[in-house]
N, C-alpha and C. Protein backbone atom coordinates (compact mmCIF):
# COMPACT_ATOMS: atom_id res chain seq x y z
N UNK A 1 -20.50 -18.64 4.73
CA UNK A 1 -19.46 -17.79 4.15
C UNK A 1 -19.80 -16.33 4.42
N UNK A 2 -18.70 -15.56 4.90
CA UNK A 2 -18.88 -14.42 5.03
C UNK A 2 -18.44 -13.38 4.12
N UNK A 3 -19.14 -12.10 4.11
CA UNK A 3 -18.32 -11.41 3.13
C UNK A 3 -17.06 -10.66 3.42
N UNK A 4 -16.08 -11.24 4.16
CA UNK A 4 -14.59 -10.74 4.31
C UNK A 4 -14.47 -9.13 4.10
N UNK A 5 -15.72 -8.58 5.01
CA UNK A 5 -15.27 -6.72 4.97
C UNK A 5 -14.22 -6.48 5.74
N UNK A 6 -14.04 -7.45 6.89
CA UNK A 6 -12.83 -7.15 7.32
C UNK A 6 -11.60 -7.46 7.14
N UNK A 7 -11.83 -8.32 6.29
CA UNK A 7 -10.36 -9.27 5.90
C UNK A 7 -8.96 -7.60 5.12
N UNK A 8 -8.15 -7.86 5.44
CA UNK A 8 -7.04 -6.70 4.95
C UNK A 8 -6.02 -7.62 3.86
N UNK A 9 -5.75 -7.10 2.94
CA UNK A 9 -4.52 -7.38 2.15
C UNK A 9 -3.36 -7.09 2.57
N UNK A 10 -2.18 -7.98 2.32
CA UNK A 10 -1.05 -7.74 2.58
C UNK A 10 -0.39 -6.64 1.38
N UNK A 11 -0.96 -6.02 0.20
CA UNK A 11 -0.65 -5.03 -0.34
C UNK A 11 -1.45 -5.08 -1.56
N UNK A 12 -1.49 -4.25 -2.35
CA UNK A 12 -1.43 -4.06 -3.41
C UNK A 12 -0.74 -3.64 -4.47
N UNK A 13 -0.68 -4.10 -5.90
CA UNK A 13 0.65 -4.21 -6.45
C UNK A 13 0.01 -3.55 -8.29
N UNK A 14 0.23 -3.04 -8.50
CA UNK A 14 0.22 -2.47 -10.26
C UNK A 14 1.05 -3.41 -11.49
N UNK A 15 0.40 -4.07 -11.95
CA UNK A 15 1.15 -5.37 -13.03
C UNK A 15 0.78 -4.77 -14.25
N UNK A 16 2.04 -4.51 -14.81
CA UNK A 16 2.16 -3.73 -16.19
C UNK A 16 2.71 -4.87 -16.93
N UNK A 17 1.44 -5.28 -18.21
CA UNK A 17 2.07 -6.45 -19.27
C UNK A 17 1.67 -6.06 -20.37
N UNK A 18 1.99 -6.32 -21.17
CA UNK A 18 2.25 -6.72 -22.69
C UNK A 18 2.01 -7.71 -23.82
N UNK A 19 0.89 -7.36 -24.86
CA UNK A 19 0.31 -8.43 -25.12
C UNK A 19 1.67 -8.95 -26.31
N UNK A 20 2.66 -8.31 -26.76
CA UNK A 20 3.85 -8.19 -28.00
C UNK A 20 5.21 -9.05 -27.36
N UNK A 21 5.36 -9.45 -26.12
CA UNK A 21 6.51 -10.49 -25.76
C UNK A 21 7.35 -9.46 -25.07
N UNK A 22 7.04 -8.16 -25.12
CA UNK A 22 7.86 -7.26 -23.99
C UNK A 22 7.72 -7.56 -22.42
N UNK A 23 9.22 -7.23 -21.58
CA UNK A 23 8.56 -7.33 -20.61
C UNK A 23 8.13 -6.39 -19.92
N UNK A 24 7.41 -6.76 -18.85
CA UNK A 24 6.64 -5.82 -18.28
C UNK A 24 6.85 -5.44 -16.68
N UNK A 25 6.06 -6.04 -15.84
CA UNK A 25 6.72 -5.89 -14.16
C UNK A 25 5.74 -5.10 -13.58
N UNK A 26 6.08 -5.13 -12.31
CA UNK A 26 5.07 -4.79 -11.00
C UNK A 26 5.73 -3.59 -10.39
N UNK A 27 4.72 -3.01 -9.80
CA UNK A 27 5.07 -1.21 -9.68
C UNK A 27 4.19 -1.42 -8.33
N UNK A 28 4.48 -0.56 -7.50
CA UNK A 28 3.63 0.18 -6.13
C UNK A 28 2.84 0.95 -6.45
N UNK A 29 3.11 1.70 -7.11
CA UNK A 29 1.46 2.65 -7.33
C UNK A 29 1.09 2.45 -9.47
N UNK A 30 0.08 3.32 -9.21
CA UNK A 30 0.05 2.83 -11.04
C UNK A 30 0.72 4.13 -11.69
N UNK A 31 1.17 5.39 -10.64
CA UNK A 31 1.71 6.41 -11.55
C UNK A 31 3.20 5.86 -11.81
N UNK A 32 3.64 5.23 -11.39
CA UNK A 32 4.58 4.33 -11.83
C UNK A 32 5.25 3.25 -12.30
N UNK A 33 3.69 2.54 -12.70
CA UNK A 33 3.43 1.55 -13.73
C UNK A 33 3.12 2.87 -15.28
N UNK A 34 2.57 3.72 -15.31
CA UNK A 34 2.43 4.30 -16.52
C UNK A 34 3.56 5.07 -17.17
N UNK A 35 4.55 5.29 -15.80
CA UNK A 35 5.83 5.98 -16.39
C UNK A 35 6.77 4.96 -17.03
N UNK A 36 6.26 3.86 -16.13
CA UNK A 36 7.66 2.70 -16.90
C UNK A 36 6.77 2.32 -17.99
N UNK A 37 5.67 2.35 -18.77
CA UNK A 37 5.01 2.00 -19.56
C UNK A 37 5.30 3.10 -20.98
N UNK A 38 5.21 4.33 -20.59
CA UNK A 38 5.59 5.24 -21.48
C UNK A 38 6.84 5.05 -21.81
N UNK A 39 7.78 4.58 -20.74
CA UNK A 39 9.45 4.53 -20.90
C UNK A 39 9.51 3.40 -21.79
N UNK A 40 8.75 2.53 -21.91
CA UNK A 40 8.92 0.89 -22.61
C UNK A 40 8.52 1.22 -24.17
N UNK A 41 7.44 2.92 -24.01
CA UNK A 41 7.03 2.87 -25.69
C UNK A 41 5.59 2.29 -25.74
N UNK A 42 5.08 2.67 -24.19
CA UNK A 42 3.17 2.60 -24.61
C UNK A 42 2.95 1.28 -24.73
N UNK A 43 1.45 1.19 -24.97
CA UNK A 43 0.70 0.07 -25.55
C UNK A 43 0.56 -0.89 -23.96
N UNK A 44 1.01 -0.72 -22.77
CA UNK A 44 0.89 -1.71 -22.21
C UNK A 44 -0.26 -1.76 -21.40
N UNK A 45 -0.74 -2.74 -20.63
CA UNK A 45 -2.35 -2.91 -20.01
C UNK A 45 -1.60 -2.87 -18.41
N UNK A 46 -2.35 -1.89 -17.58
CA UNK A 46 -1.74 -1.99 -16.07
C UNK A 46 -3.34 -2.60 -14.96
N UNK A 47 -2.69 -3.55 -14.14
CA UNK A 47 -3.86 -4.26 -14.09
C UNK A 47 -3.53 -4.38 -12.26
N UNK A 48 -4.12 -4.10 -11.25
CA UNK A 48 -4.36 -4.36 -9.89
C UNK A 48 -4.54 -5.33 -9.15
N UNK A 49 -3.79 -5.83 -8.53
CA UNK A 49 -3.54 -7.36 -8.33
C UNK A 49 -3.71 -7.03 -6.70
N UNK A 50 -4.42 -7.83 -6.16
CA UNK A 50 -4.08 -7.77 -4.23
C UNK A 50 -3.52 -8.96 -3.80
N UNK A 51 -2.52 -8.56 -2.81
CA UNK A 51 -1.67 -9.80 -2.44
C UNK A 51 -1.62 -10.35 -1.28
């Protein structure tokens, strides 16, 4: 097994959820996971997912 330094992602994605049953959703960068997060009323966890 190698350590995949070269391996590339097909993107990366910003997953904004909610531990309260709100929903939440996936953003391109995280300054726009925190704006839709402030817009929702806070509290949410933004988390970096590679795809």
């Amino acid at each position: 097994m190698g350590c995949n330094c070269g391996e590339q992602w097909a993107s990366i994605v910003f997953v904004l959820t909610y531990g309260d049953g709100r929903q939440g959703g996936e953003y391109g960068s995280k300054a726009d996971a925190e704006i839709a997060d402030v817009r929702k009323g806070g509290g949410g966890t933004i988390r970096t997912v590679r795809r």
